[in-house]
PDB file of N, CA and C in Angstrom:
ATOM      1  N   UNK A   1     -12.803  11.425  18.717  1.00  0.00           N
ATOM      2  CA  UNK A   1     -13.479  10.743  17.632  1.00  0.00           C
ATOM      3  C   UNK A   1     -14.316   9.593  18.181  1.00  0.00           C
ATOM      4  N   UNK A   2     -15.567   9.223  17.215  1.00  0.00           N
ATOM      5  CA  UNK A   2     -16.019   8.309  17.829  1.00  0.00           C
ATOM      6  C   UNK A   2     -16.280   7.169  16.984  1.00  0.00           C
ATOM      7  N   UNK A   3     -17.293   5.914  16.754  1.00  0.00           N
ATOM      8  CA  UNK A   3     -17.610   5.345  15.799  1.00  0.00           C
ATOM      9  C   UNK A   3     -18.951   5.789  15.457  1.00  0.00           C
ATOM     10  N   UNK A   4     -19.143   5.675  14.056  1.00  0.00           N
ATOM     11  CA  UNK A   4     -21.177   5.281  13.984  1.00  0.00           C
ATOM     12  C   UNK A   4     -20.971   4.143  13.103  1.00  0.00           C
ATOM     13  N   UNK A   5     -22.562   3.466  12.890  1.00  0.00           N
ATOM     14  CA  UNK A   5     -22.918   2.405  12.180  1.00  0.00           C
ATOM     15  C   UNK A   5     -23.834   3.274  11.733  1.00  0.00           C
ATOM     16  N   UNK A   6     -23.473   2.944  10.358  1.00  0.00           N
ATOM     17  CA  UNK A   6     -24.893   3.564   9.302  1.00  0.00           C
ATOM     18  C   UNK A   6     -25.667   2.254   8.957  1.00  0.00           C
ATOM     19  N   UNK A   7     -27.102   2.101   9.146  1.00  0.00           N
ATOM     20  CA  UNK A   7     -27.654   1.100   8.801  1.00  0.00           C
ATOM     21  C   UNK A   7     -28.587   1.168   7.620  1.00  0.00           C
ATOM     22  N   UNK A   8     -28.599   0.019   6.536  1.00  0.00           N
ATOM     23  CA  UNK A   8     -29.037   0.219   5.324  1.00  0.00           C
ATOM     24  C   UNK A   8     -30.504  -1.113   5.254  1.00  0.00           C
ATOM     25  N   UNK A   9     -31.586  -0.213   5.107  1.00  0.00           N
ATOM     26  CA  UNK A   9     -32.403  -1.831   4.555  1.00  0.00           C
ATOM     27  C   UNK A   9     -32.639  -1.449   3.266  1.00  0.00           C
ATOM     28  N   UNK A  10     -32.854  -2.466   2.759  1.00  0.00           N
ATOM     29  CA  UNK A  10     -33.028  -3.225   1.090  1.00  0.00           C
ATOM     30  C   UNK A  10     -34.101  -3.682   1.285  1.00  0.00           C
ATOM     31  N   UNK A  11     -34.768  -3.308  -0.343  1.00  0.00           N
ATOM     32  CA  UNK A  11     -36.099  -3.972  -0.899  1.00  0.00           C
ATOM     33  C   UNK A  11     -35.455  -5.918  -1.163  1.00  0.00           C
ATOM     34  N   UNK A  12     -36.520  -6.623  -1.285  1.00  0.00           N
ATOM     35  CA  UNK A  12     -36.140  -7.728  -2.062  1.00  0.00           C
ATOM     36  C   UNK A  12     -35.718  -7.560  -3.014  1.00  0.00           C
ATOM     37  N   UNK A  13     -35.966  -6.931  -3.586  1.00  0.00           N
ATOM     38  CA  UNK A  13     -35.407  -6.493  -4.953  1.00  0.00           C
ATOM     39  C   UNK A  13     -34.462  -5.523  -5.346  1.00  0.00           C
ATOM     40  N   UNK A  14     -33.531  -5.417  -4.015  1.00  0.00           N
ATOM     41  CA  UNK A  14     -32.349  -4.190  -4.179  1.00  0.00           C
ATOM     42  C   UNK A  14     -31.375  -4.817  -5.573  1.00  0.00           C
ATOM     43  N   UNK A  15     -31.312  -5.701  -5.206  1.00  0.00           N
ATOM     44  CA  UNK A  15     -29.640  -5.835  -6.252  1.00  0.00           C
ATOM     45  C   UNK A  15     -30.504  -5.810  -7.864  1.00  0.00           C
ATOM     46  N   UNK A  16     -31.599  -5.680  -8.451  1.00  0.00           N
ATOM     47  CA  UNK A  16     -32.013  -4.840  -9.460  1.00  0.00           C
ATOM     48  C   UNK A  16     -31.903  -3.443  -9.641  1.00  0.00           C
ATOM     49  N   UNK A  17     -32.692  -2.595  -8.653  1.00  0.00           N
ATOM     50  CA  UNK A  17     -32.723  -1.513  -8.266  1.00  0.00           C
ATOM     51  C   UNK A  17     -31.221  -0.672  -8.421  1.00  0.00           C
ATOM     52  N   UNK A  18     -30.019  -1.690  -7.706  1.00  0.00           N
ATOM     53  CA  UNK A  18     -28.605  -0.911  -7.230  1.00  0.00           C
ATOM     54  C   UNK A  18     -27.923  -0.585  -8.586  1.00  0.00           C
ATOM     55  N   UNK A  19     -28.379  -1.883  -9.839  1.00  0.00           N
ATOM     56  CA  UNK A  19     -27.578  -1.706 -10.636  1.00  0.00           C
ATOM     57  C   UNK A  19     -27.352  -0.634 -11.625  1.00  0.00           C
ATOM     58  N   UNK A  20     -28.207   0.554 -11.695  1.00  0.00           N
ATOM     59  CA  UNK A  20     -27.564   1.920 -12.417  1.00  0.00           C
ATOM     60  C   UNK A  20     -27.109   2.651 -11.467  1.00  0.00           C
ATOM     61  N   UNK A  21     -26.960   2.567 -10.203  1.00  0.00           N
ATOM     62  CA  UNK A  21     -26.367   3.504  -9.524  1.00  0.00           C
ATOM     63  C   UNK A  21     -25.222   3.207  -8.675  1.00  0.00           C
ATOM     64  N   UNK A  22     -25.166   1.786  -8.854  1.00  0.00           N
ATOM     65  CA  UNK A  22     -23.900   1.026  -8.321  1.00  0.00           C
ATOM     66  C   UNK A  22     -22.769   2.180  -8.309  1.00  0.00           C
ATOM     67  N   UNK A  23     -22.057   2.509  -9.635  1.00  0.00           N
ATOM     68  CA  UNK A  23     -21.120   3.044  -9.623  1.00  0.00           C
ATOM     69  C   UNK A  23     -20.951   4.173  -8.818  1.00  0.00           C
ATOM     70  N   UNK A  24     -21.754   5.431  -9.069  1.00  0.00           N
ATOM     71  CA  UNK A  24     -22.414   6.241  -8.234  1.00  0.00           C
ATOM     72  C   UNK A  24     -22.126   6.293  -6.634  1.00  0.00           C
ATOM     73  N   UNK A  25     -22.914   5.269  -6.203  1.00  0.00           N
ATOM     74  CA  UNK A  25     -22.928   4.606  -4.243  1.00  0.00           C
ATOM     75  C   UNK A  25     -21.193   4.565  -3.964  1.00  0.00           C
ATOM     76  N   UNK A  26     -20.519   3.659  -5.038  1.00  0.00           N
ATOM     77  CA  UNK A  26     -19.330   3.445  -4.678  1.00  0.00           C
ATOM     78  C   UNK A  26     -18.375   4.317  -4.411  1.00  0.00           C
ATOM     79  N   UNK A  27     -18.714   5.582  -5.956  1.00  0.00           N
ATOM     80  CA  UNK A  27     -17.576   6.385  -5.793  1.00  0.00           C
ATOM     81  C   UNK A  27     -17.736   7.398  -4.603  1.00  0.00           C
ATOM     82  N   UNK A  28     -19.063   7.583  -4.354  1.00  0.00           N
ATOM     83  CA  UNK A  28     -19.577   8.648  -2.792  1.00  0.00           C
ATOM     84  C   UNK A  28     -19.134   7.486  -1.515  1.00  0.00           C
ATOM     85  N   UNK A  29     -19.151   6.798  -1.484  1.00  0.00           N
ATOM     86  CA  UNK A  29     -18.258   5.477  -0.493  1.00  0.00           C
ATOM     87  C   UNK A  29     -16.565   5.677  -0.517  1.00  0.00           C
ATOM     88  N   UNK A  30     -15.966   5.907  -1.767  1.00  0.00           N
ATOM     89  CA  UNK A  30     -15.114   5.985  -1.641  1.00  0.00           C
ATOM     90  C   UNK A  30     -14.311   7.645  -1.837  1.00  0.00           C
ATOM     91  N   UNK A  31     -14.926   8.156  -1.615  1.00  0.00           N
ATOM     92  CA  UNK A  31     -14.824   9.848  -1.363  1.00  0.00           C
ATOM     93  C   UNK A  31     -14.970   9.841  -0.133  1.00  0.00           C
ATOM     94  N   UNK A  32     -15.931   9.216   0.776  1.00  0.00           N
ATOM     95  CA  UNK A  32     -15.947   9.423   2.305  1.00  0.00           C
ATOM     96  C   UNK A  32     -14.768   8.939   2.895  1.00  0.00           C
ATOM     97  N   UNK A  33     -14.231   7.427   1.852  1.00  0.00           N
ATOM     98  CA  UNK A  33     -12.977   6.545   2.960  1.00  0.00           C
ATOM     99  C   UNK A  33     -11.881   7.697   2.535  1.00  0.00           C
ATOM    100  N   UNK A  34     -11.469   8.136   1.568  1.00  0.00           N
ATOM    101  CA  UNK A  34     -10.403   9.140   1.452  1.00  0.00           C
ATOM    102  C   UNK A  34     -10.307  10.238   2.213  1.00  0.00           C
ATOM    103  N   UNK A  35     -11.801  11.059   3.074  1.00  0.00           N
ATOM    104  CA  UNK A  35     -11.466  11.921   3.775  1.00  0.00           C
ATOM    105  C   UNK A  35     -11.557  11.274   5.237  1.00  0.00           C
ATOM    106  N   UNK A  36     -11.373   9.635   5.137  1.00  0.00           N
ATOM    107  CA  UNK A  36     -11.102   9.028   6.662  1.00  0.00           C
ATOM    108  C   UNK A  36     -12.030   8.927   7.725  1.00  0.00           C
ATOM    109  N   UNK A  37     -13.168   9.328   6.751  1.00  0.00           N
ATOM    110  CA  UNK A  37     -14.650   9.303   7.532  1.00  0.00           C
ATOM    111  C   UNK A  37     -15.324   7.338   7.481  1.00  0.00           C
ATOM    112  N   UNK A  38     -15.447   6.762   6.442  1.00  0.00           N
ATOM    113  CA  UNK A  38     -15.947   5.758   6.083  1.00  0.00           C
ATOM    114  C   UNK A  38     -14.401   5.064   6.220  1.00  0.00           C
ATOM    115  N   UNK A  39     -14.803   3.843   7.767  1.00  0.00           N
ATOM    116  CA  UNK A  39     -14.021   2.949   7.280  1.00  0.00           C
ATOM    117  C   UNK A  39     -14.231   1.579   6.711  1.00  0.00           C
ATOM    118  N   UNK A  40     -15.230   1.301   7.230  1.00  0.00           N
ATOM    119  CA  UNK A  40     -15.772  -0.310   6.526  1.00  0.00           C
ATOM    120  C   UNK A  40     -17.443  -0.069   6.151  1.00  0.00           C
ATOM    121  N   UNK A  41     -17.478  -0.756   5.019  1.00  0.00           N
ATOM    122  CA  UNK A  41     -18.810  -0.574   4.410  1.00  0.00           C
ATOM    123  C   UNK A  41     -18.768  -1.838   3.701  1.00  0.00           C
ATOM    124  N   UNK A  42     -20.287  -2.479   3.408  1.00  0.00           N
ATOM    125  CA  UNK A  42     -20.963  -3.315   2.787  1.00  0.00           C
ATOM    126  C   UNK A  42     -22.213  -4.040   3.183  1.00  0.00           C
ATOM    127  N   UNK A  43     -22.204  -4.920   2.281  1.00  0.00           N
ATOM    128  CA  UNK A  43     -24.138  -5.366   2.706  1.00  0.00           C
ATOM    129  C   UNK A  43     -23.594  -7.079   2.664  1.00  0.00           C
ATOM    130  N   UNK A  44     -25.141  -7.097   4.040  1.00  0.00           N
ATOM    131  CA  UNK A  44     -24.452  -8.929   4.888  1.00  0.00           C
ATOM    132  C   UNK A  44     -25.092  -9.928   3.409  1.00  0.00           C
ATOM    133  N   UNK A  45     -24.428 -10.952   3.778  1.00  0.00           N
ATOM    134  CA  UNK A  45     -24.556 -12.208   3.058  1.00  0.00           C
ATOM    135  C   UNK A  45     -26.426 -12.738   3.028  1.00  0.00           C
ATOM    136  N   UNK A  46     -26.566 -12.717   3.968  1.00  0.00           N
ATOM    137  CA  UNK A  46     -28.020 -12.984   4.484  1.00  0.00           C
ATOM    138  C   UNK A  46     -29.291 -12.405   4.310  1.00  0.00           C
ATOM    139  N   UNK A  47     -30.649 -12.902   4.492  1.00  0.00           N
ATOM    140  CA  UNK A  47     -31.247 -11.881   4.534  1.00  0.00           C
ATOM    141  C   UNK A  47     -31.975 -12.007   6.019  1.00  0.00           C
ATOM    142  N   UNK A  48     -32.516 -10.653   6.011  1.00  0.00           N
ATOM    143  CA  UNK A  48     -33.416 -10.118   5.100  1.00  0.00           C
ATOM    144  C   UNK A  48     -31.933  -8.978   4.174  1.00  0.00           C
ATOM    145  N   UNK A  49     -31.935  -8.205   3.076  1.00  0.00           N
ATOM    146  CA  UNK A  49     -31.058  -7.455   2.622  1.00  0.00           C
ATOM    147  C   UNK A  49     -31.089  -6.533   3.499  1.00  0.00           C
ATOM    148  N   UNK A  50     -29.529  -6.085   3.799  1.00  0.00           N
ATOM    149  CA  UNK A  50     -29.169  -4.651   4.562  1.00  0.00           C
ATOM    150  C   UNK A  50     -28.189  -4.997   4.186  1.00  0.00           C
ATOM    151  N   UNK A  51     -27.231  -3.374   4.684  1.00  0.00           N
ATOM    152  CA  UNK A  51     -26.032  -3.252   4.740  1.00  0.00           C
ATOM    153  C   UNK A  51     -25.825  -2.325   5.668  1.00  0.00           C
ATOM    154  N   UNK A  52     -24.583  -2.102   5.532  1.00  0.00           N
ATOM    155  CA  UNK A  52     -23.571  -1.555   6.872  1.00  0.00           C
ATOM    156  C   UNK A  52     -22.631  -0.772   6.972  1.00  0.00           C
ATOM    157  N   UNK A  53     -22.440   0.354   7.258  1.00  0.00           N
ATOM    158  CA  UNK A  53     -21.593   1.111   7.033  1.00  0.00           C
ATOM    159  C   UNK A  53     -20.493   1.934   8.406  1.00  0.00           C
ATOM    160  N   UNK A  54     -19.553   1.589   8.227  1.00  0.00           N
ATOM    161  CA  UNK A  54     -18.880   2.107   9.678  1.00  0.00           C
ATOM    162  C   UNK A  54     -18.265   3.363   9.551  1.00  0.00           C
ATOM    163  N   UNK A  55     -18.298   4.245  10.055  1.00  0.00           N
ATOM    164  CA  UNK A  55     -17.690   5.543   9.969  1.00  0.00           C
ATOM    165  C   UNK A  55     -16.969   6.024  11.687  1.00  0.00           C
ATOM    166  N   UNK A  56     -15.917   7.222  10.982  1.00  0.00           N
ATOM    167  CA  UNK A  56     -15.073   7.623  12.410  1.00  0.00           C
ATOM    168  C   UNK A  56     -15.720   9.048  12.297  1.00  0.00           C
ATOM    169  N   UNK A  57     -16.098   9.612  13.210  1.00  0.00           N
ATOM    170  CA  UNK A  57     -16.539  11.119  13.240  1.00  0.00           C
ATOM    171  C   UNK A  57     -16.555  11.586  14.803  1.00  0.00           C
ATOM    172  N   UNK A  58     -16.964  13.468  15.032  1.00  0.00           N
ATOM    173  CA  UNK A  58     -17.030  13.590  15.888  1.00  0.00           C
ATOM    174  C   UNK A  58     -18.587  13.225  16.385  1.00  0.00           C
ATOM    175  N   UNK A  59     -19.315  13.325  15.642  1.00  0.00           N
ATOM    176  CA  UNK A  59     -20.782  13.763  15.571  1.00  0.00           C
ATOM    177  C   UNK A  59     -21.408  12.476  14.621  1.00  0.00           C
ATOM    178  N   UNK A  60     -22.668  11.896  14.869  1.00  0.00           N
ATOM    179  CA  UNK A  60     -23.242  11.351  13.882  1.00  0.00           C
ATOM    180  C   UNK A  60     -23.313  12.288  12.497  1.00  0.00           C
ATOM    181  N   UNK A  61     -23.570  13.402  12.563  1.00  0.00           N
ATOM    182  CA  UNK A  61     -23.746  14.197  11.173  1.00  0.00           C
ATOM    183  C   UNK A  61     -23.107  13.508   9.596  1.00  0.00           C
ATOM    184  N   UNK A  62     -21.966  13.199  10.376  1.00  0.00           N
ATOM    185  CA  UNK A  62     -21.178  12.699   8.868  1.00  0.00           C
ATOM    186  C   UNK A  62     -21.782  11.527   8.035  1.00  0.00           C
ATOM    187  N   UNK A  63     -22.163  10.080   9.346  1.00  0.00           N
ATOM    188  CA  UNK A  63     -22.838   9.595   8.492  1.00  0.00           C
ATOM    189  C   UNK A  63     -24.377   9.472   7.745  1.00  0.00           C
ATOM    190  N   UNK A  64     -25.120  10.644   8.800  1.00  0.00           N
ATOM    191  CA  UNK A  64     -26.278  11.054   8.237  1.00  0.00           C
ATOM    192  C   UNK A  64     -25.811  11.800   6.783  1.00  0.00           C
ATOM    193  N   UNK A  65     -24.907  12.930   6.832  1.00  0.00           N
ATOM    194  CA  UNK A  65     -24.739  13.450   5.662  1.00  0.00           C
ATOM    195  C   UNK A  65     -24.391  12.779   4.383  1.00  0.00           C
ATOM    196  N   UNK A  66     -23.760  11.499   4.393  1.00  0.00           N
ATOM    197  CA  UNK A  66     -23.679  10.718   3.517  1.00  0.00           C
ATOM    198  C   UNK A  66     -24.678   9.793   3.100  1.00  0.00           C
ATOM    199  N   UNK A  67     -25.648   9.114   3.964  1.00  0.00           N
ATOM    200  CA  UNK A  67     -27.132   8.738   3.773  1.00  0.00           C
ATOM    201  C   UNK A  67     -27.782   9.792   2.822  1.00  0.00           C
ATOM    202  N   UNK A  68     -27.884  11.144   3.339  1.00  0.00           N
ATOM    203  CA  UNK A  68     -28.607  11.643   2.753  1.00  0.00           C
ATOM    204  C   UNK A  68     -28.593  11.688   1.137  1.00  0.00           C
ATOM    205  N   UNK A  69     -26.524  12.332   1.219  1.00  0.00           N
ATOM    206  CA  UNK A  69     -26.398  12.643  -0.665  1.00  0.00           C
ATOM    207  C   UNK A  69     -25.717  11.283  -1.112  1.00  0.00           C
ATOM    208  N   UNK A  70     -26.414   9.735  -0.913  1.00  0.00           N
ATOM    209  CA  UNK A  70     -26.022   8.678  -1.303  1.00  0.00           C
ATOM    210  C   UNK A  70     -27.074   8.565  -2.581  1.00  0.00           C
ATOM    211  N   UNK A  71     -26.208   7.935  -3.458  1.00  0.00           N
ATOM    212  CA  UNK A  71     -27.219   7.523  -4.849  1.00  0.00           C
ATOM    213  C   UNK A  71     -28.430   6.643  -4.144  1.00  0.00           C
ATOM    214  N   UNK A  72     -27.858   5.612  -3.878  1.00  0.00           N
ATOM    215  CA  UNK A  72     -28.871   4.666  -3.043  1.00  0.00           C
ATOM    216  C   UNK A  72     -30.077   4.981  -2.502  1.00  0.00           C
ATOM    217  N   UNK A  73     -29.775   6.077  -1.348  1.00  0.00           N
ATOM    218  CA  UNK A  73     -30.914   6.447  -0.890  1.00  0.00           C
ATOM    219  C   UNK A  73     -31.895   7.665  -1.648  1.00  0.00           C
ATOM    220  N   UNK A  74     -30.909   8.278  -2.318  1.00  0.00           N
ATOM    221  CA  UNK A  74     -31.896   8.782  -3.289  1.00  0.00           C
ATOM    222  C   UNK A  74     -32.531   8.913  -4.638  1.00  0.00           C
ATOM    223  N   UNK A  75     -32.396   7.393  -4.802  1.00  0.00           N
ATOM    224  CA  UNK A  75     -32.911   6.441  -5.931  1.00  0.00           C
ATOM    225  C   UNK A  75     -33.533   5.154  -5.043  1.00  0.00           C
ATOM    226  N   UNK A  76     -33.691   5.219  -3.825  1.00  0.00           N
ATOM    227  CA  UNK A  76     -34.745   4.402  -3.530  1.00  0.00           C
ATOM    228  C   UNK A  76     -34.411   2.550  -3.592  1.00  0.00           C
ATOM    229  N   UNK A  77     -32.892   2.618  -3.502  1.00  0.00           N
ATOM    230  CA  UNK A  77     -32.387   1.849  -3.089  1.00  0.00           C
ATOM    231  C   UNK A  77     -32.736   0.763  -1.818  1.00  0.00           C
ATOM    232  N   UNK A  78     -32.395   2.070  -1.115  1.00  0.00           N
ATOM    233  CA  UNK A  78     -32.662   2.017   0.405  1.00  0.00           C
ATOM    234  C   UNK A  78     -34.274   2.298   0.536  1.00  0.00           C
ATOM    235  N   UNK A  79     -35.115   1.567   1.502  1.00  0.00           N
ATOM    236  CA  UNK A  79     -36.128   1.520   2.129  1.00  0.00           C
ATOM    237  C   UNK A  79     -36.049   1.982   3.410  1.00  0.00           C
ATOM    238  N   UNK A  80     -35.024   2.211   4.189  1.00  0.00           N
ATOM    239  CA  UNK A  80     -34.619   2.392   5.079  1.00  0.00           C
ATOM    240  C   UNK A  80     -33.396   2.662   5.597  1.00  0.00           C
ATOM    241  N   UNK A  81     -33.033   3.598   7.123  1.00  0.00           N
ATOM    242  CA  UNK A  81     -31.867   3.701   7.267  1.00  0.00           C
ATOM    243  C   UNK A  81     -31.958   4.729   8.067  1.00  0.00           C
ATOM    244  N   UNK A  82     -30.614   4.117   9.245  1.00  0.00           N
ATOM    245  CA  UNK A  82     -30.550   4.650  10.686  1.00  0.00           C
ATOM    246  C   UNK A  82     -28.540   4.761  11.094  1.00  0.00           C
ATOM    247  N   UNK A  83     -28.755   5.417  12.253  1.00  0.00           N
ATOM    248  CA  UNK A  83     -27.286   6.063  12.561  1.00  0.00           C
ATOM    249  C   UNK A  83     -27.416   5.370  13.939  1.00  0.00           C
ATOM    250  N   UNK A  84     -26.085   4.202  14.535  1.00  0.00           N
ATOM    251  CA  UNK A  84     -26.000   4.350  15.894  1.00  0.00           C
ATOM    252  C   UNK A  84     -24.879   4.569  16.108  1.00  0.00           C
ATOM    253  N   UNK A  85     -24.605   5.540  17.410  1.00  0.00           N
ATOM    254  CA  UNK A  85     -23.397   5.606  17.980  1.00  0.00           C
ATOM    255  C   UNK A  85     -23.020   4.335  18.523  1.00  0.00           C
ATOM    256  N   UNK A  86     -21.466   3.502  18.135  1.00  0.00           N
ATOM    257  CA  UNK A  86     -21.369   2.319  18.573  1.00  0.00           C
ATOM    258  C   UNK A  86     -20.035   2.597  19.382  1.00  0.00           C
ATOM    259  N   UNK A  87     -19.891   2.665  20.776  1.00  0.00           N
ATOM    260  CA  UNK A  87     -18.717   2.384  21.135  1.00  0.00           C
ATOM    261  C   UNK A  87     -17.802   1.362  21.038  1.00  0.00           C
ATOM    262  N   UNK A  88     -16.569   1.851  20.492  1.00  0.00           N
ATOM    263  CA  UNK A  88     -15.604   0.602  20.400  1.00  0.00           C
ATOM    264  C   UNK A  88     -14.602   0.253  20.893  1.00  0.00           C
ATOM    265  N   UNK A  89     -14.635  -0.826  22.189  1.00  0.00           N
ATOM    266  CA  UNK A  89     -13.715  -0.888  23.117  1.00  0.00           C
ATOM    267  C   UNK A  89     -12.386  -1.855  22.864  1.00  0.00           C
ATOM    268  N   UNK A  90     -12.284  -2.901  22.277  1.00  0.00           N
ATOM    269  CA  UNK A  90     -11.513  -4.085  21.686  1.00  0.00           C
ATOM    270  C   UNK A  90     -10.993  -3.769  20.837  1.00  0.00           C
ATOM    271  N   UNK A  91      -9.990  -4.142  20.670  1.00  0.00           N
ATOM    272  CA  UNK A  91      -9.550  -4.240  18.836  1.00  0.00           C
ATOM    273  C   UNK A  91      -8.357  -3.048  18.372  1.00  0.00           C
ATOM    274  N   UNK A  92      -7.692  -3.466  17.303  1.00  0.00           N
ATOM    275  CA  UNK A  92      -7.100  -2.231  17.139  1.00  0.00           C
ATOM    276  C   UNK A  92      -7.045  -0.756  16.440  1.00  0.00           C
ATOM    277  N   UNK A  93      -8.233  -0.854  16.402  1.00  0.00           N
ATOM    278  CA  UNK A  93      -9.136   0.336  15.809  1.00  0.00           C
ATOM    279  C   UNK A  93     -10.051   0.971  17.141  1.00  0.00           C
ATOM    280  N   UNK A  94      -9.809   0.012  18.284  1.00  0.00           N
ATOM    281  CA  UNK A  94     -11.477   0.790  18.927  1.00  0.00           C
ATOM    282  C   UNK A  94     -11.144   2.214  19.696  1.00  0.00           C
ATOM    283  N   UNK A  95     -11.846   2.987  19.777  1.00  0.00           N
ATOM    284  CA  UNK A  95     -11.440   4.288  20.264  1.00  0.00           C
ATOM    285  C   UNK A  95     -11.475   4.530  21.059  1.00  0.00           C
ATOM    286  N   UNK A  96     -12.692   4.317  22.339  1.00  0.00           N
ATOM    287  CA  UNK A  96     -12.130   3.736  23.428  1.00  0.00           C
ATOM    288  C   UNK A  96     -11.710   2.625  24.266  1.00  0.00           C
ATOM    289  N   UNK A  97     -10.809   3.150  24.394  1.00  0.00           N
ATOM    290  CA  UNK A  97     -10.078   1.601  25.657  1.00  0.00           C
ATOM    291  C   UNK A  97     -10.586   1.816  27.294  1.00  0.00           C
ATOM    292  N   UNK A  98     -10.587   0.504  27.844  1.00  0.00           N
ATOM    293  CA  UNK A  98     -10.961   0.374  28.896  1.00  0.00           C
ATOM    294  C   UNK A  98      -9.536  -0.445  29.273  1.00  0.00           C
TER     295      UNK A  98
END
């Protein structure tokens, strides 16, 4: 298994935009953490707006596949949005140890 970071950009004007599909984003967020794919997700304090999404997989696919059939991104939520493989060496989650 590995990690990804799903990366989310936001209009200035996301948190208008999010609010009919809020519910929507969440419950496809929380359908991914139940099959143990999505473990941490949300959007930073700061701007410019983004958010963040951490997932365990073998393959980026999973969190592309969830970008794709996310309310968000396909209501235009999202302006943007990218997949990195992040290795994780520290911590008690990271997958690999050194």
């Amino acid at each position: 298994m590995k990690h990804f970071l799903l990366f989310y950009d936001y209009p200035a004007d996301f948190r208008d935009r999010r609010a009919p599909h809020r519910a929507m984003h969440i419950a496809h967020a929380n359908a991914s953490a139940a099959r143990d794919e999505l473990q941490l997700g949300g959007a930073f304090a700061d701007d410019p707006p983004a958010g963040m999404l951490l997932f365990k997989a073998e393959s980026a696919e999973i969190a592309e596949a969830f970008a794709h059939a996310d309310p968000y991104v396909i209501n235009g939520v999202v302006s943007a949005w990218r997949v990195r493989e992040w290795t994780t060496v520290v911590g008690a989650g990271a997958l690999t140890r050194v």
